[in-house]
N, C-alpha and C. Protein backbone atom coordinates (compact mmCIF):
# COMPACT_ATOMS: atom_id res chain seq x y z
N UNK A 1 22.59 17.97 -6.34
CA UNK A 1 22.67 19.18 -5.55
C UNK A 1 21.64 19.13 -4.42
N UNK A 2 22.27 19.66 -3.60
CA UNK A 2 21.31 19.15 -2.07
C UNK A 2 20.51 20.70 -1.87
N UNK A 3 19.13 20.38 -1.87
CA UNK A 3 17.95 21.72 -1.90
C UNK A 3 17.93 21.88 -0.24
N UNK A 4 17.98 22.94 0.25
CA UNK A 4 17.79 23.27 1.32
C UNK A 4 16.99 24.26 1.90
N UNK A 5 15.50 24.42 2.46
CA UNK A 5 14.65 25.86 3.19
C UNK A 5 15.53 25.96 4.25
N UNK A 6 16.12 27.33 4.85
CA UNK A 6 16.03 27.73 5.72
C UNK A 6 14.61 28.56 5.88
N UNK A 7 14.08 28.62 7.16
CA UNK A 7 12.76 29.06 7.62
C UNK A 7 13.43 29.64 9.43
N UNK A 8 13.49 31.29 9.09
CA UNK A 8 13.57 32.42 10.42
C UNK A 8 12.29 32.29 10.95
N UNK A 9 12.08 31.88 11.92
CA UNK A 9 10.75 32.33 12.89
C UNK A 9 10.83 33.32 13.43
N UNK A 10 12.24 34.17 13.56
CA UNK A 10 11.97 35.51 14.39
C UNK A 10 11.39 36.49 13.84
N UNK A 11 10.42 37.43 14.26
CA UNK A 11 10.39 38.45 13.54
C UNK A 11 11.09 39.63 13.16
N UNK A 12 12.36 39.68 13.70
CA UNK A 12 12.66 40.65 13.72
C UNK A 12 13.64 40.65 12.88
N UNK A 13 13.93 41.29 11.04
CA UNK A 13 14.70 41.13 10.25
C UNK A 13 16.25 41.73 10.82
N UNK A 14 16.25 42.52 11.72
CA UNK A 14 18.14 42.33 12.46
C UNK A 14 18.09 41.61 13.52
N UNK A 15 18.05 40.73 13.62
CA UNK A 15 17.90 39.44 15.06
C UNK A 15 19.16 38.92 14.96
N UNK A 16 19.88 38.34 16.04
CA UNK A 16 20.95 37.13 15.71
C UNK A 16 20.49 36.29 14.95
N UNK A 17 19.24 36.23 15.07
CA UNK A 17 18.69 34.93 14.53
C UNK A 17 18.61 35.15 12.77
N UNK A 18 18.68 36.36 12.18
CA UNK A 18 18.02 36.76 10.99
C UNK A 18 20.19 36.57 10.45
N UNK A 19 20.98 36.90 11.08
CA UNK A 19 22.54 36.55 11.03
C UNK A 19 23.07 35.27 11.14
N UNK A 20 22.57 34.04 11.70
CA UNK A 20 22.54 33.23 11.75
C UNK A 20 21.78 32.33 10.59
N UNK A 21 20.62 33.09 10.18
CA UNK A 21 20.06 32.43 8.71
C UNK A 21 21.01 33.12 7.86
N UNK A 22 21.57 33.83 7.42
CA UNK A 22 22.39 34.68 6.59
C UNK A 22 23.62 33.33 6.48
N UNK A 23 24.47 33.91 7.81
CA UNK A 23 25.74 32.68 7.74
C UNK A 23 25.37 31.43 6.81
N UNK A 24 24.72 31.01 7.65
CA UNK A 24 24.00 29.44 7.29
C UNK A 24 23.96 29.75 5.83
N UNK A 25 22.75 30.36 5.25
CA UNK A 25 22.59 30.13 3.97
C UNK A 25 23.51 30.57 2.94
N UNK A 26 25.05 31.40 3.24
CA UNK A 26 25.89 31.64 2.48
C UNK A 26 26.86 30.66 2.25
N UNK A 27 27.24 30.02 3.45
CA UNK A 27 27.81 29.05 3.67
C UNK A 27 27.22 27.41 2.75
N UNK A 28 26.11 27.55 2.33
CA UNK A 28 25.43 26.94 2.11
C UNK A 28 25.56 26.43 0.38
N UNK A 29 25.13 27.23 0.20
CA UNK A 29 25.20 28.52 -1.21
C UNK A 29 26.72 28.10 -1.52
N UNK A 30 27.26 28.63 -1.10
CA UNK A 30 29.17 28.32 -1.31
C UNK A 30 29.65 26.65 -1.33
N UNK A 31 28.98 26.50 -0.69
CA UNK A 31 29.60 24.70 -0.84
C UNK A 31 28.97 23.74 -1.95
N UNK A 32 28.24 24.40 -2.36
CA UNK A 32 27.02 23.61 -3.89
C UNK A 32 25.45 23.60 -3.25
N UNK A 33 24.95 23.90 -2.40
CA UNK A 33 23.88 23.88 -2.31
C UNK A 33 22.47 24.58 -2.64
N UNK A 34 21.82 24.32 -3.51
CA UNK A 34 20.79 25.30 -3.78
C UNK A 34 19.62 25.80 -2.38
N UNK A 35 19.43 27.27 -2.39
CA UNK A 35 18.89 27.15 -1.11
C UNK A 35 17.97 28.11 -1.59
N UNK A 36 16.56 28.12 -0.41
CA UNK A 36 15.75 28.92 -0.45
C UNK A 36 15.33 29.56 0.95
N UNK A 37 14.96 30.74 1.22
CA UNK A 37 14.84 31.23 2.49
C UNK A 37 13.38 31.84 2.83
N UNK A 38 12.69 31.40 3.94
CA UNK A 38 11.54 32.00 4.37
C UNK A 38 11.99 32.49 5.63
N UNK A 39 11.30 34.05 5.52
CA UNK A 39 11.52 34.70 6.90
C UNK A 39 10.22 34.41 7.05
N UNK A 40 9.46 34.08 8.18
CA UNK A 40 8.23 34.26 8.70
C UNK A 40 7.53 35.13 8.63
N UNK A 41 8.43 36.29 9.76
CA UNK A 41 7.89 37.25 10.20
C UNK A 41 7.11 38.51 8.72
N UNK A 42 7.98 38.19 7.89
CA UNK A 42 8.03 39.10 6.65
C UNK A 42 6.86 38.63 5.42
N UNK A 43 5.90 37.45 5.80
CA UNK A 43 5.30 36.59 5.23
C UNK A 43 3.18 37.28 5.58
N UNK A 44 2.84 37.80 4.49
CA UNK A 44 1.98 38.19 4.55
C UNK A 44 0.56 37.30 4.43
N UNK A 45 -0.08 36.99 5.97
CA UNK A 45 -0.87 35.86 6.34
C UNK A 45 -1.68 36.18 7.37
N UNK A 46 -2.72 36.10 7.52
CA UNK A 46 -3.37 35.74 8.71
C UNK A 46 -2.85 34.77 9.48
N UNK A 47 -2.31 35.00 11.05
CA UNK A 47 -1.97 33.75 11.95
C UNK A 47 -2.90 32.60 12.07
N UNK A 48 -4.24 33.48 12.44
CA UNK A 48 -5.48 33.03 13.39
C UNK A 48 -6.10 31.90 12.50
N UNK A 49 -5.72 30.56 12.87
CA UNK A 49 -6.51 29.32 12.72
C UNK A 49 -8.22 29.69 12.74
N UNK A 50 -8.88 30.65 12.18
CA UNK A 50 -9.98 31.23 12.48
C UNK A 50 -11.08 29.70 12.96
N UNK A 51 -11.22 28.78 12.19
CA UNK A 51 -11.77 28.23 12.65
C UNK A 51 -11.66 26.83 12.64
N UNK A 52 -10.68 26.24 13.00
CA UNK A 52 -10.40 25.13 13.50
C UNK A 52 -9.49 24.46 12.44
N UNK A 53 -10.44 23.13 12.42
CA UNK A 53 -10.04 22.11 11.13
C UNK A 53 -11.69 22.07 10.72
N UNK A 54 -12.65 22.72 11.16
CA UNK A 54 -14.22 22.78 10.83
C UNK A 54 -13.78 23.30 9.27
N UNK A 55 -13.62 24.38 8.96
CA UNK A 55 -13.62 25.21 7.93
C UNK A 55 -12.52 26.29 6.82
N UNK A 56 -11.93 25.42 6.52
CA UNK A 56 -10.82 25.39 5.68
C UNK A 56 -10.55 27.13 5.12
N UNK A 57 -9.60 27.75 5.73
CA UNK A 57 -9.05 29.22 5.16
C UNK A 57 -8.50 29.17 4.15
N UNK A 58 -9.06 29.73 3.12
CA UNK A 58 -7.68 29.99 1.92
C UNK A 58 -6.71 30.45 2.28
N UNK A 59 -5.71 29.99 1.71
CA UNK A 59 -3.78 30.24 1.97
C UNK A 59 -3.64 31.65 1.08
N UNK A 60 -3.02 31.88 1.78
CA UNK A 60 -2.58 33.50 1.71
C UNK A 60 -1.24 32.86 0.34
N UNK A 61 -1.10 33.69 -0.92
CA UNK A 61 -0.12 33.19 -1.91
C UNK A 61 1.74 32.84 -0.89
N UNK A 62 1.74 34.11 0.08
CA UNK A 62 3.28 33.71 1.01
C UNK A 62 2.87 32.60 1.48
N UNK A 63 1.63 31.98 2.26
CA UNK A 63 1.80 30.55 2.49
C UNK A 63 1.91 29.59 1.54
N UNK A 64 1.49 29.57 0.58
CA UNK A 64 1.46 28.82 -0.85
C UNK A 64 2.62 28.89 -1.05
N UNK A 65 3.63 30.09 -1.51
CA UNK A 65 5.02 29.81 -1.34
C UNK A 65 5.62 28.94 -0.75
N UNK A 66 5.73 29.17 0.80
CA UNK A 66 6.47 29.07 1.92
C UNK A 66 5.71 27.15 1.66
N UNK A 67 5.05 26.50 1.89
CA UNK A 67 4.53 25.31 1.54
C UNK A 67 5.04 24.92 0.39
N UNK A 68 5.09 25.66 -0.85
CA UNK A 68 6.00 24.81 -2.66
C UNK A 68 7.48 24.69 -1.73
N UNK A 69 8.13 25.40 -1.11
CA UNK A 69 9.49 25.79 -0.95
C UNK A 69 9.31 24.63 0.48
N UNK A 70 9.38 24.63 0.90
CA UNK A 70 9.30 23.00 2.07
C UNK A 70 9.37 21.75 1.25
N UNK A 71 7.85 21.81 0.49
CA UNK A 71 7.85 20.19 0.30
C UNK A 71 9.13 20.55 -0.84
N UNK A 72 9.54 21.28 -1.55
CA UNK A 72 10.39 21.39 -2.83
C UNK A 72 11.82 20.62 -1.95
N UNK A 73 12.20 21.09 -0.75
CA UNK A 73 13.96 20.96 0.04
C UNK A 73 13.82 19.69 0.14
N UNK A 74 15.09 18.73 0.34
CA UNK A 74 15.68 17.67 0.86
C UNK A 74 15.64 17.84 2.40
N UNK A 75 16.07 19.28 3.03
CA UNK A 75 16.40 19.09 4.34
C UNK A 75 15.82 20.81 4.17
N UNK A 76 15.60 20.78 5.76
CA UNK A 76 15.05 21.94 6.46
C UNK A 76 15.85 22.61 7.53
N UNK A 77 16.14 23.57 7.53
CA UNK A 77 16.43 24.09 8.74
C UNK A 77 15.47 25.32 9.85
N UNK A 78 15.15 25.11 10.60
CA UNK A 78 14.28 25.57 11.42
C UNK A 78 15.27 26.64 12.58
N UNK A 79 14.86 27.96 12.64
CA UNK A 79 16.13 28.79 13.25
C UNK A 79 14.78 29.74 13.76
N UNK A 80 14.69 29.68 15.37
CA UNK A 80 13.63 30.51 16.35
C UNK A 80 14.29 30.90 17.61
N UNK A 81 14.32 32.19 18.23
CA UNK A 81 14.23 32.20 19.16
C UNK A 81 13.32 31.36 20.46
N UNK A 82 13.67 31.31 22.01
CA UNK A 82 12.82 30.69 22.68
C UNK A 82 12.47 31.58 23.63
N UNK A 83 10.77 31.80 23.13
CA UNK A 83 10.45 32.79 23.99
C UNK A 83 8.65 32.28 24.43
N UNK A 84 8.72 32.51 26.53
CA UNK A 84 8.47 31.67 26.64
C UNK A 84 8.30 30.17 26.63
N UNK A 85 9.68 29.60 26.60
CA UNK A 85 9.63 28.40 26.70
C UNK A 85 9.15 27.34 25.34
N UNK A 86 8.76 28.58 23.89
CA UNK A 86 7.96 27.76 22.78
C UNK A 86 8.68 28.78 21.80
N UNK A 87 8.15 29.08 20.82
CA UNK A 87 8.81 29.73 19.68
C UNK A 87 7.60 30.97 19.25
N UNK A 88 7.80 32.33 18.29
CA UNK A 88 7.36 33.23 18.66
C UNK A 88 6.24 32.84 18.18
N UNK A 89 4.92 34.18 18.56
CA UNK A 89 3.63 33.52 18.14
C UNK A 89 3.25 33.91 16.55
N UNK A 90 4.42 34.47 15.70
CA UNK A 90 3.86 34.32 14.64
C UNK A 90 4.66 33.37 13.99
N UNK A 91 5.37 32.19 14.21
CA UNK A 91 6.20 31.16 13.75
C UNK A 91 4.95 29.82 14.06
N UNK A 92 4.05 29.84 15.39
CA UNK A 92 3.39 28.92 15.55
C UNK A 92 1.84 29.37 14.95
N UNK A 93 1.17 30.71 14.38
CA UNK A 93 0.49 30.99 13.80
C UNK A 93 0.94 30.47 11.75
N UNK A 94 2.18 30.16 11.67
CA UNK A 94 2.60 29.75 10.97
C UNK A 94 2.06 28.27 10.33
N UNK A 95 2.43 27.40 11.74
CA UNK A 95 2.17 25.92 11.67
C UNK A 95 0.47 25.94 11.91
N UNK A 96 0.29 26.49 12.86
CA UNK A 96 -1.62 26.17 12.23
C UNK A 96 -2.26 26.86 11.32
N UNK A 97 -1.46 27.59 10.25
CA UNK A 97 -2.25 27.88 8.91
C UNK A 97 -1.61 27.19 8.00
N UNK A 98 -0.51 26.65 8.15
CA UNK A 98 -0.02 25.81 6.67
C UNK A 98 0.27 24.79 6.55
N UNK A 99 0.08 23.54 8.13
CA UNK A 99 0.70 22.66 8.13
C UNK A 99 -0.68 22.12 8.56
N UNK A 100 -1.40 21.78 7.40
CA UNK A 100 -2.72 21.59 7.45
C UNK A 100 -3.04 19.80 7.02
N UNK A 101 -3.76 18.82 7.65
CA UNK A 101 -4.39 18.02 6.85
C UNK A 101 -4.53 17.82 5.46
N UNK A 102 -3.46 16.92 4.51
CA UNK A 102 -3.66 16.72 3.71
C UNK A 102 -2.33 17.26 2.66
N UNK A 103 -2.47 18.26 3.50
CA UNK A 103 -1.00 19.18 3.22
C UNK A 103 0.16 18.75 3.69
N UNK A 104 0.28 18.69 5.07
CA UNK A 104 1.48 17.94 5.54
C UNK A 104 1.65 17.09 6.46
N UNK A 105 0.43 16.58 6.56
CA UNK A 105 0.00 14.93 7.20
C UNK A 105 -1.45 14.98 6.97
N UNK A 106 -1.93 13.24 7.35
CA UNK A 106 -3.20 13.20 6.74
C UNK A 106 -3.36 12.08 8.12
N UNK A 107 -4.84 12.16 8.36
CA UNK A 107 -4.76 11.10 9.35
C UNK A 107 -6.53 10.91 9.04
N UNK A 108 -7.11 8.86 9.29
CA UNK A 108 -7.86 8.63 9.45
C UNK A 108 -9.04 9.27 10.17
N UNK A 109 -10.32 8.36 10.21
CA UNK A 109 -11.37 9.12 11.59
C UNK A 109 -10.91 7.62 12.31
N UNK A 110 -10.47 6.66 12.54
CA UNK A 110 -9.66 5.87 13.59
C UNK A 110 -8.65 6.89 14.31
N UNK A 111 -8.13 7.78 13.54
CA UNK A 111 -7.16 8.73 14.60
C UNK A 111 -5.52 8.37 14.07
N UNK A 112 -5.44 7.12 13.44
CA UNK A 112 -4.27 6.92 12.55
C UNK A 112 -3.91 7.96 11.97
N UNK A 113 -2.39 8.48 11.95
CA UNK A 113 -1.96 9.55 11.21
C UNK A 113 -0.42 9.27 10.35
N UNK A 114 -0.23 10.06 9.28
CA UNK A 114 0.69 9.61 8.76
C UNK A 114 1.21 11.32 8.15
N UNK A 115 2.76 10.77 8.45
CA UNK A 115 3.10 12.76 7.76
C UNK A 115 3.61 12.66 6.02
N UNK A 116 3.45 13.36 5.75
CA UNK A 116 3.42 13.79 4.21
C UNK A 116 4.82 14.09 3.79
N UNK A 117 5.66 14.76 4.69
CA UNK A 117 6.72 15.32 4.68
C UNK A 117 8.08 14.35 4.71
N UNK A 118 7.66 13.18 4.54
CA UNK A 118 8.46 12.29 4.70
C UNK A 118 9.88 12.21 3.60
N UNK A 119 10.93 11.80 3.84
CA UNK A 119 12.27 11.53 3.22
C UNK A 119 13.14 12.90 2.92
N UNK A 120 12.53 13.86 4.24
CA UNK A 120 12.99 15.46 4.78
C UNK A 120 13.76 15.63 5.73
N UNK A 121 14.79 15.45 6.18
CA UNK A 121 15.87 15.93 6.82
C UNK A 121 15.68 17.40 7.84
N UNK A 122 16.10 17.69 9.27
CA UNK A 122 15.75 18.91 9.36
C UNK A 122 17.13 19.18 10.45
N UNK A 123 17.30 20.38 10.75
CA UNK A 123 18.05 20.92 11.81
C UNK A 123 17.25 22.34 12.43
N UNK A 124 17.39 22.06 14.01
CA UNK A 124 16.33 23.19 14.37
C UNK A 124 18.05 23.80 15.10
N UNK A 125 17.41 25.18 14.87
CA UNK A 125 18.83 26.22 16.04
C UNK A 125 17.95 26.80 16.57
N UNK A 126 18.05 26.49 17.79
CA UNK A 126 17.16 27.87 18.30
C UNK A 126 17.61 28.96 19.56
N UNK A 127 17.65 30.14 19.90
CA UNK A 127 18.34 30.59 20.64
C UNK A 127 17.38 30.70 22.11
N UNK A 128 18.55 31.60 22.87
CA UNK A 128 17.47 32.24 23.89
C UNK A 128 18.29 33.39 24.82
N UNK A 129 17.53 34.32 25.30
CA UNK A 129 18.16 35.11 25.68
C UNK A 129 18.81 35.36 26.92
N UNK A 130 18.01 34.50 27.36
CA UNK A 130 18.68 34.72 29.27
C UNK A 130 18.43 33.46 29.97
N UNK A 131 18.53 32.18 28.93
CA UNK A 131 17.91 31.06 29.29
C UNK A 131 18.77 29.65 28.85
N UNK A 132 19.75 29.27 29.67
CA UNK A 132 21.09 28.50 29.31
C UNK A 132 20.25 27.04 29.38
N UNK A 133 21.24 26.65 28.64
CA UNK A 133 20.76 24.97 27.99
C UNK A 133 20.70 24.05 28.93
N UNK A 134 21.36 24.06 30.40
CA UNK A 134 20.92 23.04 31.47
C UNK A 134 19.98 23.41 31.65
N UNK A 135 19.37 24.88 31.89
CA UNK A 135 18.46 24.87 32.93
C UNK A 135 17.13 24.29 31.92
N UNK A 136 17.66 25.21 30.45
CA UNK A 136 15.81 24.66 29.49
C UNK A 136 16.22 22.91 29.83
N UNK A 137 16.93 22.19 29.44
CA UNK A 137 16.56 21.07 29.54
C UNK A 137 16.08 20.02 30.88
N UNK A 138 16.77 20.85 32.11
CA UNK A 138 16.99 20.33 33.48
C UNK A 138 14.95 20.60 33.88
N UNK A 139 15.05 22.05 33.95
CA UNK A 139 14.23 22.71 34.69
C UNK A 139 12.63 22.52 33.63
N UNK A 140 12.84 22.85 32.93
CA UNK A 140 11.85 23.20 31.66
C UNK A 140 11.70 21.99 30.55
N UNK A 141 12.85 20.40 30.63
CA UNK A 141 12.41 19.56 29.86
C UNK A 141 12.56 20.06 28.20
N UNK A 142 12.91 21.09 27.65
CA UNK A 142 13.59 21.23 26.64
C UNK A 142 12.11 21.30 26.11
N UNK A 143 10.81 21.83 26.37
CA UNK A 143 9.44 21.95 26.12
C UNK A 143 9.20 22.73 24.57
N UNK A 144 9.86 23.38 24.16
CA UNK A 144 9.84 24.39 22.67
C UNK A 144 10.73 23.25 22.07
N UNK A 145 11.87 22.68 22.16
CA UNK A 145 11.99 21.81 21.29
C UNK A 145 10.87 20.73 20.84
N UNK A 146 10.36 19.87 22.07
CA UNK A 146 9.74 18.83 22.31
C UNK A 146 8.72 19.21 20.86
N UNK A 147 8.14 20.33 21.48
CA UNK A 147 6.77 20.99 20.62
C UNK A 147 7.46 20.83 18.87
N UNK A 148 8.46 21.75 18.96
CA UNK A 148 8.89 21.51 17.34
C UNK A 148 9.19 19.97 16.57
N UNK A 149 10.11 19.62 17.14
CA UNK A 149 10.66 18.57 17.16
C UNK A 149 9.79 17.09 16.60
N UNK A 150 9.00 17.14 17.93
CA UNK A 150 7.94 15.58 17.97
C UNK A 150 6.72 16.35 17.31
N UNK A 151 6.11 17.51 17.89
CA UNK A 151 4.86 17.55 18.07
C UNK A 151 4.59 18.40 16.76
N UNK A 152 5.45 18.82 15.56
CA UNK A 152 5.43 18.89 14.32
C UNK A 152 5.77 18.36 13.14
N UNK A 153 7.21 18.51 13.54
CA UNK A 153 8.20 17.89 12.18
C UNK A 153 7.87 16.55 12.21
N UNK A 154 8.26 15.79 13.28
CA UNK A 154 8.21 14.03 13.15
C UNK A 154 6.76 13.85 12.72
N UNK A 155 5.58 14.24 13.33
CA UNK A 155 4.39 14.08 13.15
C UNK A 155 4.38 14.19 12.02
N UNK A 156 4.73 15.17 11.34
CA UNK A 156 4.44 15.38 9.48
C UNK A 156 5.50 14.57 8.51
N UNK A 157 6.22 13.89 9.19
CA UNK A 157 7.50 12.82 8.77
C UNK A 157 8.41 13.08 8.34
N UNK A 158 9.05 14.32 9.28
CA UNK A 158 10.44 14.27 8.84
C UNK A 158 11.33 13.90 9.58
N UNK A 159 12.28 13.32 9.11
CA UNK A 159 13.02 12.57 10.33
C UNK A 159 14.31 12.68 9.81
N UNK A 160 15.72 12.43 11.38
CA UNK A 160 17.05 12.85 10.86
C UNK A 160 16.77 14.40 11.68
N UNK A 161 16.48 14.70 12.37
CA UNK A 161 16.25 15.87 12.79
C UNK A 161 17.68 16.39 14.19
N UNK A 162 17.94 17.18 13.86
CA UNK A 162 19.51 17.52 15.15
C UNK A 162 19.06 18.71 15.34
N UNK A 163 19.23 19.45 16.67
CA UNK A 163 19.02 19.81 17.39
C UNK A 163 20.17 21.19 18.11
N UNK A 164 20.36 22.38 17.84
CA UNK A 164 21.11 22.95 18.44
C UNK A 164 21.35 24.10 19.33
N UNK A 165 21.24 24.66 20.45
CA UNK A 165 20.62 25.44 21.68
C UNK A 165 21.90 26.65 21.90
N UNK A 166 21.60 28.01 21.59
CA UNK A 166 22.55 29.20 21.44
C UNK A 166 22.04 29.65 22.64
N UNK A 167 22.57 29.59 23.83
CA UNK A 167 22.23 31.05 24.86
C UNK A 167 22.70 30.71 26.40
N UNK A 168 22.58 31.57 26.78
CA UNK A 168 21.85 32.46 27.06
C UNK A 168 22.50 33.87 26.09
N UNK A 169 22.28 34.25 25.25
CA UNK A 169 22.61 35.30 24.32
C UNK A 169 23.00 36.49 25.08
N UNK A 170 22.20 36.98 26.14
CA UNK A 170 23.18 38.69 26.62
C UNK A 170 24.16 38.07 27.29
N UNK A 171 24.35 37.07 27.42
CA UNK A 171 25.43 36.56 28.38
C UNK A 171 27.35 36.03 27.04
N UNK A 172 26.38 36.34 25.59
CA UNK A 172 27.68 36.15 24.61
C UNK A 172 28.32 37.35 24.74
N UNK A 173 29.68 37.11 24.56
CA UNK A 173 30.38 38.25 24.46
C UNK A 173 30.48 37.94 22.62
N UNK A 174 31.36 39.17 21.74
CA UNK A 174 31.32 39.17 20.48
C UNK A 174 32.24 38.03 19.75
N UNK A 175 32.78 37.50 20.51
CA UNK A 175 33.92 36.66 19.67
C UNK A 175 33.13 35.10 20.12
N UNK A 176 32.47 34.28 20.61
CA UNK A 176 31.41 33.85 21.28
C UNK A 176 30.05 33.83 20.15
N UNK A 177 29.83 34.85 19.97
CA UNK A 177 28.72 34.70 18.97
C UNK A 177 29.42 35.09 16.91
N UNK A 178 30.77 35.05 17.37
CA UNK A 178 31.87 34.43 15.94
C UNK A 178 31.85 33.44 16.29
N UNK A 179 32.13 32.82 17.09
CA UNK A 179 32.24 31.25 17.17
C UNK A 179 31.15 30.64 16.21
N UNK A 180 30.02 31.00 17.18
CA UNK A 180 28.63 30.63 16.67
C UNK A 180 28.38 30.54 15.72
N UNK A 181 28.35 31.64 14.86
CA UNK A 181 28.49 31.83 13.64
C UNK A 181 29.74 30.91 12.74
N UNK A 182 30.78 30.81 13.22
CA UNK A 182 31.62 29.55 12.57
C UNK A 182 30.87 28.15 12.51
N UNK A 183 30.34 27.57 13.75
CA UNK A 183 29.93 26.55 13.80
C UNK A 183 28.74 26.33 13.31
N UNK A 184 27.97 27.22 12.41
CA UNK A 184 27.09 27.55 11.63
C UNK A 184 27.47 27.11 10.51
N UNK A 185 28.36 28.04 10.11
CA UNK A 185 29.59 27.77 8.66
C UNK A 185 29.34 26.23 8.51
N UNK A 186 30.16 25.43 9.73
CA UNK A 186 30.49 24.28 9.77
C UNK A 186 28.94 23.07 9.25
N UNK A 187 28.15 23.98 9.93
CA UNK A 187 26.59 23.07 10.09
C UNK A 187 26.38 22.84 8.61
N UNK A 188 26.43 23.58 8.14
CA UNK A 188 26.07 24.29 6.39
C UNK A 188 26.60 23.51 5.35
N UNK A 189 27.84 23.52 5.88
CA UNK A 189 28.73 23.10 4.68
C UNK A 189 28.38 21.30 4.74
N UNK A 190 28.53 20.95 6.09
CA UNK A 190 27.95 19.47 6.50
C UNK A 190 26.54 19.28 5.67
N UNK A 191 25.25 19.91 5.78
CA UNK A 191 24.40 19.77 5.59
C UNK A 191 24.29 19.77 3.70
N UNK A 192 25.38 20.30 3.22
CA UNK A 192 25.14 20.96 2.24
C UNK A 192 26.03 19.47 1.04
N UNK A 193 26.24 18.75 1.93
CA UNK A 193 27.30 17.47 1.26
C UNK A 193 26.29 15.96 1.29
């Protein structure tokens, strides 16, 4: 049976984005897959990296969760709005309190690093609201993926990672964001085999 986190970065529990983890994980669920779900936003934590990598914060028990339930999945799915060009700031207050040294990569004092997270599978969706997929990739270099993508997941070793870009969102009409939601279905059931 194929274990799967979905992980919402939006905060906002009625988001497309919070409907889009729903689809996904029913769809999921329905085809044999055991799944587990972290909303972010709903995750009781201090953001603030208070002080660096100097001085180690105790994990709040939702990060301790949200960390058993990662390394626990086969595959990940990562589902954020793009705002500003990166993902919200309590999704990246996220990654610098739990995706810590040792925890989910470890690296030498040579600077050698190696990720922890390795033989993890991921799919990122991420939307945007008024911000269509030539221009993030043309204009903007696809910069909030890049960040997720390379400058987390691969770093912490997960690899197999796909990639999928919803928007400009006020610009969906309702049958448009059914689609979406089908090809969600579709993602799920794939992921879930």
């Amino acid at each position: 049976m194929k274990k799967i986190v979905v992980i919402n970065g939006h905060p906002d529990q009625e988001s497309f984005n919070a409907v889009i983890a729903e689809s996904y994980i029913n769809s999921a669920k329905a085809s044999g897959a055991e799944v587990r779900y972290i909303a972010i936003g709903q995750l009781n934590f201090n953001p603030n990296l208070q002080f660096g990598y100097r001085q180690r914060m105790e994990l709040e028990p939702d990060l301790v969760k949200a960390l058993d339930d990662i390394q626990w999945s086969d595959h990940q799915v990562w589902i954020h709005p793009v705002w500003w060009l990166g993902m919200p700031a309590i999704m990246k207050g996220f990654f610098d309190r739990a995706f810590l040294p040792g925890i989910t990569f470890k690296s030498d004092k040579k600077g050698n690093s190696e990720g922890l997270l390795n033989a993890k599978s991921a799919r990122i969706i991420t939307t945007a609201g008024d911000l269509s997929l030539k221009l993030y990739e043309d204009e903007y270099q696809s910069s909030g993926l890049i960040q997720l993508k390379k400058g987390i997941l691969e770093y912490c070793g997960v690899s197999s990672i796909e990639n999928h870009f919803i928007g400009p969102l006020y610009e969906l009409t309702e049958k448009e964001r059914k689609e979406w939601l089908d090809t969600i279905t579709g993602l799920a059931i794939t992921d879930s085999l």
